[in-house]
N, C-alpha and C. Protein backbone atom coordinates (compact mmCIF):
# COMPACT_ATOMS: atom_id res chain seq x y z
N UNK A 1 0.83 -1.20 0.00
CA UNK A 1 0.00 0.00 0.00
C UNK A 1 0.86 1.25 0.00
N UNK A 2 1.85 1.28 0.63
CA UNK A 2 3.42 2.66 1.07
C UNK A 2 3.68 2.84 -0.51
N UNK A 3 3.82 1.47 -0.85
CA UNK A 3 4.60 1.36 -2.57
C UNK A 3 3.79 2.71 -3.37
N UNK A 4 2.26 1.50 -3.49
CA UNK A 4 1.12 2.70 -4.27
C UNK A 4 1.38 3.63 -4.16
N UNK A 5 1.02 4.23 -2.96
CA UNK A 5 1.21 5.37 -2.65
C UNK A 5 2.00 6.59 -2.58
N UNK A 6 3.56 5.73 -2.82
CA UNK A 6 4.40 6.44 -3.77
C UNK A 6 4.66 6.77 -4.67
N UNK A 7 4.07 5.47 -5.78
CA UNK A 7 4.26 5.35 -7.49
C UNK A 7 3.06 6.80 -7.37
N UNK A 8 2.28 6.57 -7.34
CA UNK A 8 1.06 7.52 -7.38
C UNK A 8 1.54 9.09 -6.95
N UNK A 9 1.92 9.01 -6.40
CA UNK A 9 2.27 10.41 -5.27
C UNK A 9 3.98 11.17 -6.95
N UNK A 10 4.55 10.41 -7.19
CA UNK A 10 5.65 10.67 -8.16
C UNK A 10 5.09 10.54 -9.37
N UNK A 11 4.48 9.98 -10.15
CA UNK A 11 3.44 9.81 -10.95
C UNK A 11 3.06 11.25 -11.34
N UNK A 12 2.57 11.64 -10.21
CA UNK A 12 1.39 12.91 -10.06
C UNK A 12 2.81 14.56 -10.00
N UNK A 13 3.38 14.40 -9.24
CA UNK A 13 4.40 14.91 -9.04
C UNK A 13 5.16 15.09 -10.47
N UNK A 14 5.45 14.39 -11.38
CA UNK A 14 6.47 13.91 -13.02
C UNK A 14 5.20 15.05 -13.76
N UNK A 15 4.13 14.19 -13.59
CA UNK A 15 3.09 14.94 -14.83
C UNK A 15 2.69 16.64 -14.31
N UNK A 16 2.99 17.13 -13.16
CA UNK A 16 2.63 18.36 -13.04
C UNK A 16 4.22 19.01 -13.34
N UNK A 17 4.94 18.65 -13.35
CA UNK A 17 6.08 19.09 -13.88
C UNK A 17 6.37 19.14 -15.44
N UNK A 18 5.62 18.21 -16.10
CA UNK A 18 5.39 18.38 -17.53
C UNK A 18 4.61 19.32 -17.70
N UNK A 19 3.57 19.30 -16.91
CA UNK A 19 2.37 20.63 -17.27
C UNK A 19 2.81 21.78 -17.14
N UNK A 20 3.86 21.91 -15.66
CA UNK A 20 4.00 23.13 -16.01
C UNK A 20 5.27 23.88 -17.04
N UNK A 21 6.07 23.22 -17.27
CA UNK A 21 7.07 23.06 -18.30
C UNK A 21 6.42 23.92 -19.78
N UNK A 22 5.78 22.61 -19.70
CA UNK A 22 4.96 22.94 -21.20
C UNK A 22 4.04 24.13 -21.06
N UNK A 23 3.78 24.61 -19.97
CA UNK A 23 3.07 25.98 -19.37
C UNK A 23 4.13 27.03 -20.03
N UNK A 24 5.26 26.79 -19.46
CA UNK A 24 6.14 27.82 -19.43
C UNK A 24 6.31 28.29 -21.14
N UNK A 25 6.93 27.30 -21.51
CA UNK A 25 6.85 26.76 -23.08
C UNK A 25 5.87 28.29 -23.73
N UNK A 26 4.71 27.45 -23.82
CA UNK A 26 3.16 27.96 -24.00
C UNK A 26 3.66 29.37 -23.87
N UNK A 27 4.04 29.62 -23.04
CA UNK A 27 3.53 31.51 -21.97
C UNK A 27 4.59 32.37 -22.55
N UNK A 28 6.18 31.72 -22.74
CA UNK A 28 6.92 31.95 -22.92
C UNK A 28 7.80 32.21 -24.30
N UNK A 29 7.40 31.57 -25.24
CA UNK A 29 8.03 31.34 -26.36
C UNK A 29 7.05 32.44 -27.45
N UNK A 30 5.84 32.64 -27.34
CA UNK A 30 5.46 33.83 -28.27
C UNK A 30 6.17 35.24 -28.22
N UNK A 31 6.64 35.21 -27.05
CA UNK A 31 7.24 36.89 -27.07
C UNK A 31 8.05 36.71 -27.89
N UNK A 32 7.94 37.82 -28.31
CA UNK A 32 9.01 38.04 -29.61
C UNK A 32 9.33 39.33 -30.34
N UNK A 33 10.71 39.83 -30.34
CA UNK A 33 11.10 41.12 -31.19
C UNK A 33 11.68 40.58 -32.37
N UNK A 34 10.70 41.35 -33.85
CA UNK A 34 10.90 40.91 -34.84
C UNK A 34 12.26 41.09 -35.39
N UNK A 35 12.75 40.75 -36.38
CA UNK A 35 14.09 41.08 -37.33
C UNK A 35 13.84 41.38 -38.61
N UNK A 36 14.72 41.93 -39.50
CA UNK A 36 14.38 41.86 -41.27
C UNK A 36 14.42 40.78 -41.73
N UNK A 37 14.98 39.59 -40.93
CA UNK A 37 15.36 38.56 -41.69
C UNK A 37 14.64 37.16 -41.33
N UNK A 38 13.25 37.65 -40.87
CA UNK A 38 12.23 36.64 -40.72
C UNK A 38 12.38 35.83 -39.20
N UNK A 39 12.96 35.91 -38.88
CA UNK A 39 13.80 35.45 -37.28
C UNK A 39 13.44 36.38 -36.43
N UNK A 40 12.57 35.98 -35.35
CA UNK A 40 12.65 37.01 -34.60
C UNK A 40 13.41 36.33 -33.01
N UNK A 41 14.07 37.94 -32.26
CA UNK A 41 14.05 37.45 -31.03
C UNK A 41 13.20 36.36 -30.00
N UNK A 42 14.00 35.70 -29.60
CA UNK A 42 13.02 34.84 -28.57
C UNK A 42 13.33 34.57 -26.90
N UNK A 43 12.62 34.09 -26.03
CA UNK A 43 13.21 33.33 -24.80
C UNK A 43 13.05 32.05 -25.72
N UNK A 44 12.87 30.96 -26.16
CA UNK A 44 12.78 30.11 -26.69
C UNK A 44 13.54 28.86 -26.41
N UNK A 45 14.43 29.46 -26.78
CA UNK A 45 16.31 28.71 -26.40
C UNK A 45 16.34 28.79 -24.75
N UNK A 46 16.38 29.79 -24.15
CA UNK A 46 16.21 29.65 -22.23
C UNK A 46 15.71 28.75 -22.20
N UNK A 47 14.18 28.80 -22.24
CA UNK A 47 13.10 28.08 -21.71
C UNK A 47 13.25 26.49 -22.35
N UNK A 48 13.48 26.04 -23.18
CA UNK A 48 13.51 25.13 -23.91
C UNK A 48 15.15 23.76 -23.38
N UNK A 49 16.30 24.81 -22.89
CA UNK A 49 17.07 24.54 -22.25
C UNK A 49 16.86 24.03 -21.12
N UNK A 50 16.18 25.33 -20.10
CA UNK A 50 15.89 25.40 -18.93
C UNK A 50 14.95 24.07 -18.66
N UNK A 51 13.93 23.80 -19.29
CA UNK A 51 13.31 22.68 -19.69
C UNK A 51 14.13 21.51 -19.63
N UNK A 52 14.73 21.24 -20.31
CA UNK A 52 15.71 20.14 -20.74
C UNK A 52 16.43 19.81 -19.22
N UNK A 53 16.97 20.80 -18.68
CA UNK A 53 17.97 20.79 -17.65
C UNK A 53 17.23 20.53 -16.13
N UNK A 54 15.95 20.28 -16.11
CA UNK A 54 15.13 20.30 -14.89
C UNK A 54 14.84 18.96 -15.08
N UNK A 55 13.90 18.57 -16.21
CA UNK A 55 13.21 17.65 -16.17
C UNK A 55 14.23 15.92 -17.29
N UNK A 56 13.37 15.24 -16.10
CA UNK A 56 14.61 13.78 -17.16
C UNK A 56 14.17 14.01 -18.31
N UNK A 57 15.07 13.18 -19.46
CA UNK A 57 14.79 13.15 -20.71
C UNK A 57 13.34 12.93 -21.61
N UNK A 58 13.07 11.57 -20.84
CA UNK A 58 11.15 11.65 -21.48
C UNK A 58 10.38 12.96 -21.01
N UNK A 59 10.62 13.06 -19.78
CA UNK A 59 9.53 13.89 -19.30
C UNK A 59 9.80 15.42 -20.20
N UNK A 60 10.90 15.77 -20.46
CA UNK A 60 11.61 16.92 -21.48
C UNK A 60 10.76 16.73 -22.91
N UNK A 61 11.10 15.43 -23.35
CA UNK A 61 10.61 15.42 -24.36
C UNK A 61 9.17 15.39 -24.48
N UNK A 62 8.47 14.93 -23.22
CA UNK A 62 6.47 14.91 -23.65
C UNK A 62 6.30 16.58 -23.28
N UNK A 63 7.17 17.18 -22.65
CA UNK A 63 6.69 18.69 -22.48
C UNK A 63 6.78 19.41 -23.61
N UNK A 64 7.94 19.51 -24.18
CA UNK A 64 8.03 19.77 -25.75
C UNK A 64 7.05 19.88 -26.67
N UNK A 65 6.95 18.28 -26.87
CA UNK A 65 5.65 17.99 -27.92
C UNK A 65 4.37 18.41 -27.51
N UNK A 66 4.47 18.46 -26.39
CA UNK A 66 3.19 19.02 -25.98
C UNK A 66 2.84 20.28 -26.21
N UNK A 67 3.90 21.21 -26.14
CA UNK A 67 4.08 22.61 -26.90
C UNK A 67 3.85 22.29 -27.78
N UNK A 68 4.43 21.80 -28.96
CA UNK A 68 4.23 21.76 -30.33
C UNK A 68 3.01 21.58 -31.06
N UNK A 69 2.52 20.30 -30.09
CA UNK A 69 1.43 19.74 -30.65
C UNK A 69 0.19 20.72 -30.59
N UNK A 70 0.54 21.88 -29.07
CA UNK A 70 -0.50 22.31 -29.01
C UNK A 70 -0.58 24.04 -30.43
N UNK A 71 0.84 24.22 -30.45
CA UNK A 71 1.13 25.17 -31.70
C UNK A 71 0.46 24.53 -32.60
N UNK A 72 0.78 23.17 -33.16
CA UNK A 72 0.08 22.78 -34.35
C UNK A 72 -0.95 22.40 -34.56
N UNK A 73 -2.22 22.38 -33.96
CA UNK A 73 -3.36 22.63 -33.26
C UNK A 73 -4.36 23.74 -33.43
N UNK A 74 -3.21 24.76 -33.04
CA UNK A 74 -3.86 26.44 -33.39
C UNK A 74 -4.16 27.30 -32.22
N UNK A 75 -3.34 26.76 -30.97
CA UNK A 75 -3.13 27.71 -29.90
C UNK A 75 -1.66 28.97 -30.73
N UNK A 76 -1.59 29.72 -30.56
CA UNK A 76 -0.78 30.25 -30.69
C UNK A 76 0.38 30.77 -29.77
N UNK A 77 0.87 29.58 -29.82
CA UNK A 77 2.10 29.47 -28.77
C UNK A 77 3.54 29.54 -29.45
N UNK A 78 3.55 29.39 -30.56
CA UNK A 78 5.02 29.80 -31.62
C UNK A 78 5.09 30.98 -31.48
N UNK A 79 6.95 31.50 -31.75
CA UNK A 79 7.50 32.72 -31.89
C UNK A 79 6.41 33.72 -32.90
N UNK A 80 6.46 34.80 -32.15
CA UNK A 80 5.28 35.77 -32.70
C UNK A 80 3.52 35.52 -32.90
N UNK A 81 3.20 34.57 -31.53
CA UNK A 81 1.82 34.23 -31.65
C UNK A 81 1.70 33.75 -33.13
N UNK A 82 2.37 33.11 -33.77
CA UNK A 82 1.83 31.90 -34.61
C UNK A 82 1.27 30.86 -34.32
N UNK A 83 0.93 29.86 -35.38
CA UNK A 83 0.39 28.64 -34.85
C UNK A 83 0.07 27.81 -36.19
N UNK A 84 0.07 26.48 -36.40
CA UNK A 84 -0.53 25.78 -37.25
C UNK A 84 0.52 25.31 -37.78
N UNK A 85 0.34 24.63 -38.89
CA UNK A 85 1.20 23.08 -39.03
C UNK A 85 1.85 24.54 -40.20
N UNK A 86 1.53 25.27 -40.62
CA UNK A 86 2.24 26.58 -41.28
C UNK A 86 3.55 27.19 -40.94
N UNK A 87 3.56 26.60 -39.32
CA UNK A 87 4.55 27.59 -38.89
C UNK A 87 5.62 26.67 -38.78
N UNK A 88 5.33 25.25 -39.15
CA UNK A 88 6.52 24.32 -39.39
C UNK A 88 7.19 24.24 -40.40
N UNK A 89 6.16 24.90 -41.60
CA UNK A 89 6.57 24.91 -42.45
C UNK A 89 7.32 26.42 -42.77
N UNK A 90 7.47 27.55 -41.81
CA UNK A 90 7.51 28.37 -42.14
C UNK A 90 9.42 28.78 -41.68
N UNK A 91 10.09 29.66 -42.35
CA UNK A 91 11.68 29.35 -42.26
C UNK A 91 11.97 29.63 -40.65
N UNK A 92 11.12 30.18 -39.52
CA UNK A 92 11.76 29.53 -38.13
C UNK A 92 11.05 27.72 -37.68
N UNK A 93 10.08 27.19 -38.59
CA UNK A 93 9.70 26.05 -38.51
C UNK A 93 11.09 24.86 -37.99
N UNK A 94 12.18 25.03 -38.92
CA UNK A 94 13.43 24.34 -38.63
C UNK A 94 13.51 23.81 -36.84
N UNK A 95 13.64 25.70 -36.09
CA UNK A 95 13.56 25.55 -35.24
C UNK A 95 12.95 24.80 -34.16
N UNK A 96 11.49 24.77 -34.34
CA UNK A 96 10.80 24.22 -33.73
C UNK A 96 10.93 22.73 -33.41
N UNK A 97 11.50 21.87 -34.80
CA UNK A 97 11.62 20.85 -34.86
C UNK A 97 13.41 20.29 -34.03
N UNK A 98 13.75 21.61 -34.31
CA UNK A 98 15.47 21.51 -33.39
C UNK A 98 15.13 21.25 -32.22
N UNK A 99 14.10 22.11 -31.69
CA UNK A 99 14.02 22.22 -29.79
C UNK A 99 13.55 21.10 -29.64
N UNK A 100 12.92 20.38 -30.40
CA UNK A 100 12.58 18.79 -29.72
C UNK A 100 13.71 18.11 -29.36
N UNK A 101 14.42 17.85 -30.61
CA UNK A 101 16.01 17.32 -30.89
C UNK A 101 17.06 17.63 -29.19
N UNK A 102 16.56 18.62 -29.09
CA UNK A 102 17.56 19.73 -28.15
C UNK A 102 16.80 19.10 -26.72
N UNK A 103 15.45 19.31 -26.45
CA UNK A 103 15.48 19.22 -25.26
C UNK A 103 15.36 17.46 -24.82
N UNK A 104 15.48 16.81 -25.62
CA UNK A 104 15.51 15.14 -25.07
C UNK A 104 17.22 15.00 -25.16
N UNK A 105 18.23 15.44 -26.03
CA UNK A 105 19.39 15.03 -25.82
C UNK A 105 20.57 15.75 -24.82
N UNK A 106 19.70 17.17 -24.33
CA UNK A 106 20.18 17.85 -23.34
C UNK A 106 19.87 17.49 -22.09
N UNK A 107 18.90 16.85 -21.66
CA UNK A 107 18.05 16.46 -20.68
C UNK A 107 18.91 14.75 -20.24
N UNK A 108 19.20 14.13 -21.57
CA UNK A 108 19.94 12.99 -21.56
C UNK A 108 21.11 12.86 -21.09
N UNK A 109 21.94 14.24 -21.58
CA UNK A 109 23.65 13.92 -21.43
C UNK A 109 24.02 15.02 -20.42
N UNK A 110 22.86 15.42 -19.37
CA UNK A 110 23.32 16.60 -18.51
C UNK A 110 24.05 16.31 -17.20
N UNK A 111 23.46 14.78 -17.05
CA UNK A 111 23.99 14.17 -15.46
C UNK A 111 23.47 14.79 -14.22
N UNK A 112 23.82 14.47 -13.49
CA UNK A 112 23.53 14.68 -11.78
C UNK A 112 23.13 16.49 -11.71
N UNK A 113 22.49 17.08 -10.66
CA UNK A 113 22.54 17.69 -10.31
C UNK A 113 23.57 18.04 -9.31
N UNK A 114 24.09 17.24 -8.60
CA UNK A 114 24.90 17.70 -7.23
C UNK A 114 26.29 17.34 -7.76
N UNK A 115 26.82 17.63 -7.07
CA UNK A 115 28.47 17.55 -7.75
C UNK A 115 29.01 19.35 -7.71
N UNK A 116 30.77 19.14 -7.43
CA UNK A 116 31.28 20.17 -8.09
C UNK A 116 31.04 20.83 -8.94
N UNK A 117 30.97 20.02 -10.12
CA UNK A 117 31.23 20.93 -11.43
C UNK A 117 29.54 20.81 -12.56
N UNK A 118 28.69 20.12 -11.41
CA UNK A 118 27.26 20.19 -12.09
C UNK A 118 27.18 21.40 -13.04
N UNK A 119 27.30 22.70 -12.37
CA UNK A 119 27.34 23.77 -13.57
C UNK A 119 27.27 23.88 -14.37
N UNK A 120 28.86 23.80 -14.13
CA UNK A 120 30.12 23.80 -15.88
C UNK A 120 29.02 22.66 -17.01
N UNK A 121 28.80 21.52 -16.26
CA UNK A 121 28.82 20.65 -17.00
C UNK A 121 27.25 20.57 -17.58
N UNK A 122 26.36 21.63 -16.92
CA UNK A 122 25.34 21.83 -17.53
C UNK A 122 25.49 22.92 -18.46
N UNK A 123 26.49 23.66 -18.46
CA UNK A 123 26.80 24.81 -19.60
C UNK A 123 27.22 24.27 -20.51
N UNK A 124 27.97 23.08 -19.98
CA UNK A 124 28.90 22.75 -21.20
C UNK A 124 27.71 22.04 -22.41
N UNK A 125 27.13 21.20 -21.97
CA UNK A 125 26.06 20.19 -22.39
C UNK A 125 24.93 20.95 -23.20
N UNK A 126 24.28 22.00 -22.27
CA UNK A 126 23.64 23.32 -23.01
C UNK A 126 24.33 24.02 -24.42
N UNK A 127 25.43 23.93 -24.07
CA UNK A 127 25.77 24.91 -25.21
C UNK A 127 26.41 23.72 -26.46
N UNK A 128 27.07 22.48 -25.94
CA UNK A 128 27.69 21.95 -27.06
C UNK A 128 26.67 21.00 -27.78
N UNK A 129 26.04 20.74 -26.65
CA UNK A 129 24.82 20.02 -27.45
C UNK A 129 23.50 20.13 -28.09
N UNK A 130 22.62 21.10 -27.26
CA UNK A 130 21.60 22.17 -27.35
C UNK A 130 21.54 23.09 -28.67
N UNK A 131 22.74 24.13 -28.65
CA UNK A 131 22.83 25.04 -29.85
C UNK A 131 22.49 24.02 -31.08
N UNK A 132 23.64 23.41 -31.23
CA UNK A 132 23.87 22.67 -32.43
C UNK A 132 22.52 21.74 -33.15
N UNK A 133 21.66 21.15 -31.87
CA UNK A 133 20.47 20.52 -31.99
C UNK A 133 19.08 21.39 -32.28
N UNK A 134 19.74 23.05 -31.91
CA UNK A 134 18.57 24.03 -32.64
C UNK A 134 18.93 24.46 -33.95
N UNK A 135 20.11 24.53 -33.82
CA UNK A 135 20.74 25.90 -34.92
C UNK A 135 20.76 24.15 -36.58
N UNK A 136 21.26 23.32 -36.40
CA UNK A 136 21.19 22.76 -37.62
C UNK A 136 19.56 22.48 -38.50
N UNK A 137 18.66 21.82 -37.57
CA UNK A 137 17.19 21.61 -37.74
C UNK A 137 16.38 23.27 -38.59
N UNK A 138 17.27 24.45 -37.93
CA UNK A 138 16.43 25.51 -37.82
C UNK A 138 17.12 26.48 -39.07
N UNK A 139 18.76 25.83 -39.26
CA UNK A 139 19.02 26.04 -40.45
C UNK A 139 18.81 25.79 -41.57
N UNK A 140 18.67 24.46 -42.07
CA UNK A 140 17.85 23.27 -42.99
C UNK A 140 16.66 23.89 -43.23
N UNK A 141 16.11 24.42 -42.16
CA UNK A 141 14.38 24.75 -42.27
C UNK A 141 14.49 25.76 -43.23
N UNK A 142 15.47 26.73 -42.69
CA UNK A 142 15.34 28.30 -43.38
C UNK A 142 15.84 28.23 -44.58
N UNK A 143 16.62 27.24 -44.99
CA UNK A 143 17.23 26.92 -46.24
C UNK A 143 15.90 26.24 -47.34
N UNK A 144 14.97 25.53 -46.79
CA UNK A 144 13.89 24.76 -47.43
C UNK A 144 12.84 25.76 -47.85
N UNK A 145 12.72 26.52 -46.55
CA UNK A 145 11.55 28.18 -46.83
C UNK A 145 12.04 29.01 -47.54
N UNK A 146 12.89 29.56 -47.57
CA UNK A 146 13.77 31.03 -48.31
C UNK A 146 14.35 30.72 -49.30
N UNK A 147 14.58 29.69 -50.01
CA UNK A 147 15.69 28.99 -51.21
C UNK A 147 17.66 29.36 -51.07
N UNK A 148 17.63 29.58 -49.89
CA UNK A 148 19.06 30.51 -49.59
C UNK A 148 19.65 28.71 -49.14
N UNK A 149 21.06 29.16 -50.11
CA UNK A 149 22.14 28.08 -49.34
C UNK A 149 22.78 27.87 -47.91
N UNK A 150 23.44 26.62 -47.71
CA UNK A 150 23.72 26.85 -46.17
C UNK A 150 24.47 27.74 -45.51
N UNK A 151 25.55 28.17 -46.11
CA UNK A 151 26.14 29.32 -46.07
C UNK A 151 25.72 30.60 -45.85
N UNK A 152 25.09 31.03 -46.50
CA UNK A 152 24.14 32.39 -46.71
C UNK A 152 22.93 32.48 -45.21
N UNK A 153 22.44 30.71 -45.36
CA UNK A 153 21.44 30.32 -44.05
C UNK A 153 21.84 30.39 -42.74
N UNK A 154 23.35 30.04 -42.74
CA UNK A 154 24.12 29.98 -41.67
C UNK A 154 24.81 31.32 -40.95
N UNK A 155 24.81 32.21 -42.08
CA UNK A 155 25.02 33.11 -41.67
C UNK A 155 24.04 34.56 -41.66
N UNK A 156 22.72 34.15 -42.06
CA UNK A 156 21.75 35.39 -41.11
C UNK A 156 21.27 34.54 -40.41
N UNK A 157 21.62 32.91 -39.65
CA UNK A 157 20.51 32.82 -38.90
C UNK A 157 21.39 32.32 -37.48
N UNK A 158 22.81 31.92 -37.23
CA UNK A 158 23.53 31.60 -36.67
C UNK A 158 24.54 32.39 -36.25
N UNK A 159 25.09 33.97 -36.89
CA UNK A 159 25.85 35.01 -37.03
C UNK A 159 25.14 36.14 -35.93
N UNK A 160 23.93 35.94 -36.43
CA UNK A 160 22.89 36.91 -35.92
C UNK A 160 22.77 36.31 -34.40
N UNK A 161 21.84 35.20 -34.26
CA UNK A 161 21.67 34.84 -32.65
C UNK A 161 22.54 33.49 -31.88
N UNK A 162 23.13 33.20 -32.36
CA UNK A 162 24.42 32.33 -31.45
C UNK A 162 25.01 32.97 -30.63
N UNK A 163 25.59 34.17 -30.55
CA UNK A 163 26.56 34.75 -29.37
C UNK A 163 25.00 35.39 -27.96
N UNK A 164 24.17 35.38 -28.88
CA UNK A 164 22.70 35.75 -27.40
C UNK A 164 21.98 34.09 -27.26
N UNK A 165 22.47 33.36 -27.94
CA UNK A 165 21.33 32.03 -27.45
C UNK A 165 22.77 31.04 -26.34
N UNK A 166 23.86 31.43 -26.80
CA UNK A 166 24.62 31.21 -26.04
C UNK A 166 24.78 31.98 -24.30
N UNK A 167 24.58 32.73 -24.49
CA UNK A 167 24.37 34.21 -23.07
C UNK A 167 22.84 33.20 -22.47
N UNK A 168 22.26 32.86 -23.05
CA UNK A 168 20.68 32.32 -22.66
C UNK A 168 21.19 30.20 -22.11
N UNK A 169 22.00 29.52 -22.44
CA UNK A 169 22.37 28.72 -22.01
C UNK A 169 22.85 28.56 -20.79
N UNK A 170 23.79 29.57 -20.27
CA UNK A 170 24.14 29.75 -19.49
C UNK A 170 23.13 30.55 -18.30
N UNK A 171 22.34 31.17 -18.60
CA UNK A 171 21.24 31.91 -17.84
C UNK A 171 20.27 30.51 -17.28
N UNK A 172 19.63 29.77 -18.13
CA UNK A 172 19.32 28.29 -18.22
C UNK A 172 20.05 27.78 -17.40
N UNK A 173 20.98 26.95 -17.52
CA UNK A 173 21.92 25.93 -16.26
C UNK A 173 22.18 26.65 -14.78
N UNK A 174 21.50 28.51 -14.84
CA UNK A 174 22.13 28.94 -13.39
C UNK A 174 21.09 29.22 -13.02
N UNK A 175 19.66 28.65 -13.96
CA UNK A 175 18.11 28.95 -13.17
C UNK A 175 18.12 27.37 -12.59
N UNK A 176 18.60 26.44 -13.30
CA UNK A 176 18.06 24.96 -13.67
C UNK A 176 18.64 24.56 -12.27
N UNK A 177 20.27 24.43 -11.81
CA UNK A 177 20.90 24.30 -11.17
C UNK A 177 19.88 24.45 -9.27
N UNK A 178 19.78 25.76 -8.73
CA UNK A 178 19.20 25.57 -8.11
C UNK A 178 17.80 25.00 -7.57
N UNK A 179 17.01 25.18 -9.11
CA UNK A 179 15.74 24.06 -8.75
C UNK A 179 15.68 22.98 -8.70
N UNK A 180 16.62 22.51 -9.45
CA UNK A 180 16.92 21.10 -9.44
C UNK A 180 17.38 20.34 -8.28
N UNK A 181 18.06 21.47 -7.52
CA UNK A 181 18.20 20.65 -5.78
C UNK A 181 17.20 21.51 -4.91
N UNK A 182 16.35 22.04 -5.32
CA UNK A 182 14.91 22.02 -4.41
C UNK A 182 14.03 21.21 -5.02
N UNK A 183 13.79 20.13 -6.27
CA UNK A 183 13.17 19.32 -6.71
C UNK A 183 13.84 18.09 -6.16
N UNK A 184 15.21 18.16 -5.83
CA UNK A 184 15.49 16.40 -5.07
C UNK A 184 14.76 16.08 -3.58
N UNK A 185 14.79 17.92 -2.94
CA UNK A 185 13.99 17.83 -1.73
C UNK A 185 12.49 17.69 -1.64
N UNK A 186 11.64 17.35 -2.45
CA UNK A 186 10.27 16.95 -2.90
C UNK A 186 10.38 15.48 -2.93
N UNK A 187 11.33 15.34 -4.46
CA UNK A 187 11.31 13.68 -4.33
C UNK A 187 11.75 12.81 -3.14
């Protein structure tokens, strides 16, 4: 009966942590300052990190899709209150499909919370693994929408926000870090 009552009690505990994840997601990712070059500013990359770095890998990844699914749907929860299977197709669409990529393999290879160098090693993981899992998906995309080569793609869309989605990784692992050892004191 103690058992139940635990599976149940963590159970309940996992899925309100997806909800609110994917809350954040939702609340968080429409803000947006536009650009000329179809890209607009985002929290996106934070939140999507920050995401990754809290919650284990599945639970990262059903919060995600759950964003997505609910963008593609027709809540308007994509960069600039978009929404619809349009905006996958549309040249930050790439993206969208990166942050999935990003938050199950960041969430995977981040390790422990406690430790010395937990940090570092959530910066490190954020940034070497994360970027690369947005910025290629989101490059490809913009290359498929705009007819522009990778080169040309790579450089208004990686030139432009890599040195601020990088500044946002690190903002991520030093929000993630402390909740993550007030979430061991729950479990």
């Amino acid at each position: 009966m103690a058992n139940s009552k635990l599976n149940i009690r963590q159970t309940t505990l996992n899925m309100t942590q997806i909800a609110v994840c994917a809350a954040l997601l939702c609340v968080l990712s429409p803000l947006s300052i536009p650009t000329p070059i179809n890209i607009a500013f985002t929290l996106q990359v934070l939140i999507v990190i920050l995401v990754a770095l809290i919650l284990k890998p599945v639970h990262a990844l059903a919060a995600q899709l759950i964003y997505t699914l609910l963008g593609i749907i027709g809540l308007p929860v994509f960069s600039g209150y978009k929404s619809g299977f349009g905006a996958i197709a549309s040249p930050t669409g790439g993206f969208i499909i990166g942050f999935i990529i990003a938050s199950f393999l960041v969430s995977l290879l981040k390790g422990k919370s406690d430790g010395r160098f937990a940090l570092v090693r959530y910066i490190v993981v954020a940034i070497a693994v994360g970027i690369p899992c947005v910025y290629l998906p989101g490059i490809i995309g913009f290359m498929l929408a705009t007819g522009r080569d990778f080169g040309t793609a790579f450089m208004l869309v990686a030139a432009t926000f890599i040195p601020i989605d990088l500044a946002k990784c690190v903002i991520a692992a030093l929000f993630a870090l402390p909740v993550n050892l007030a979430l061991k004191k729950i479990h």
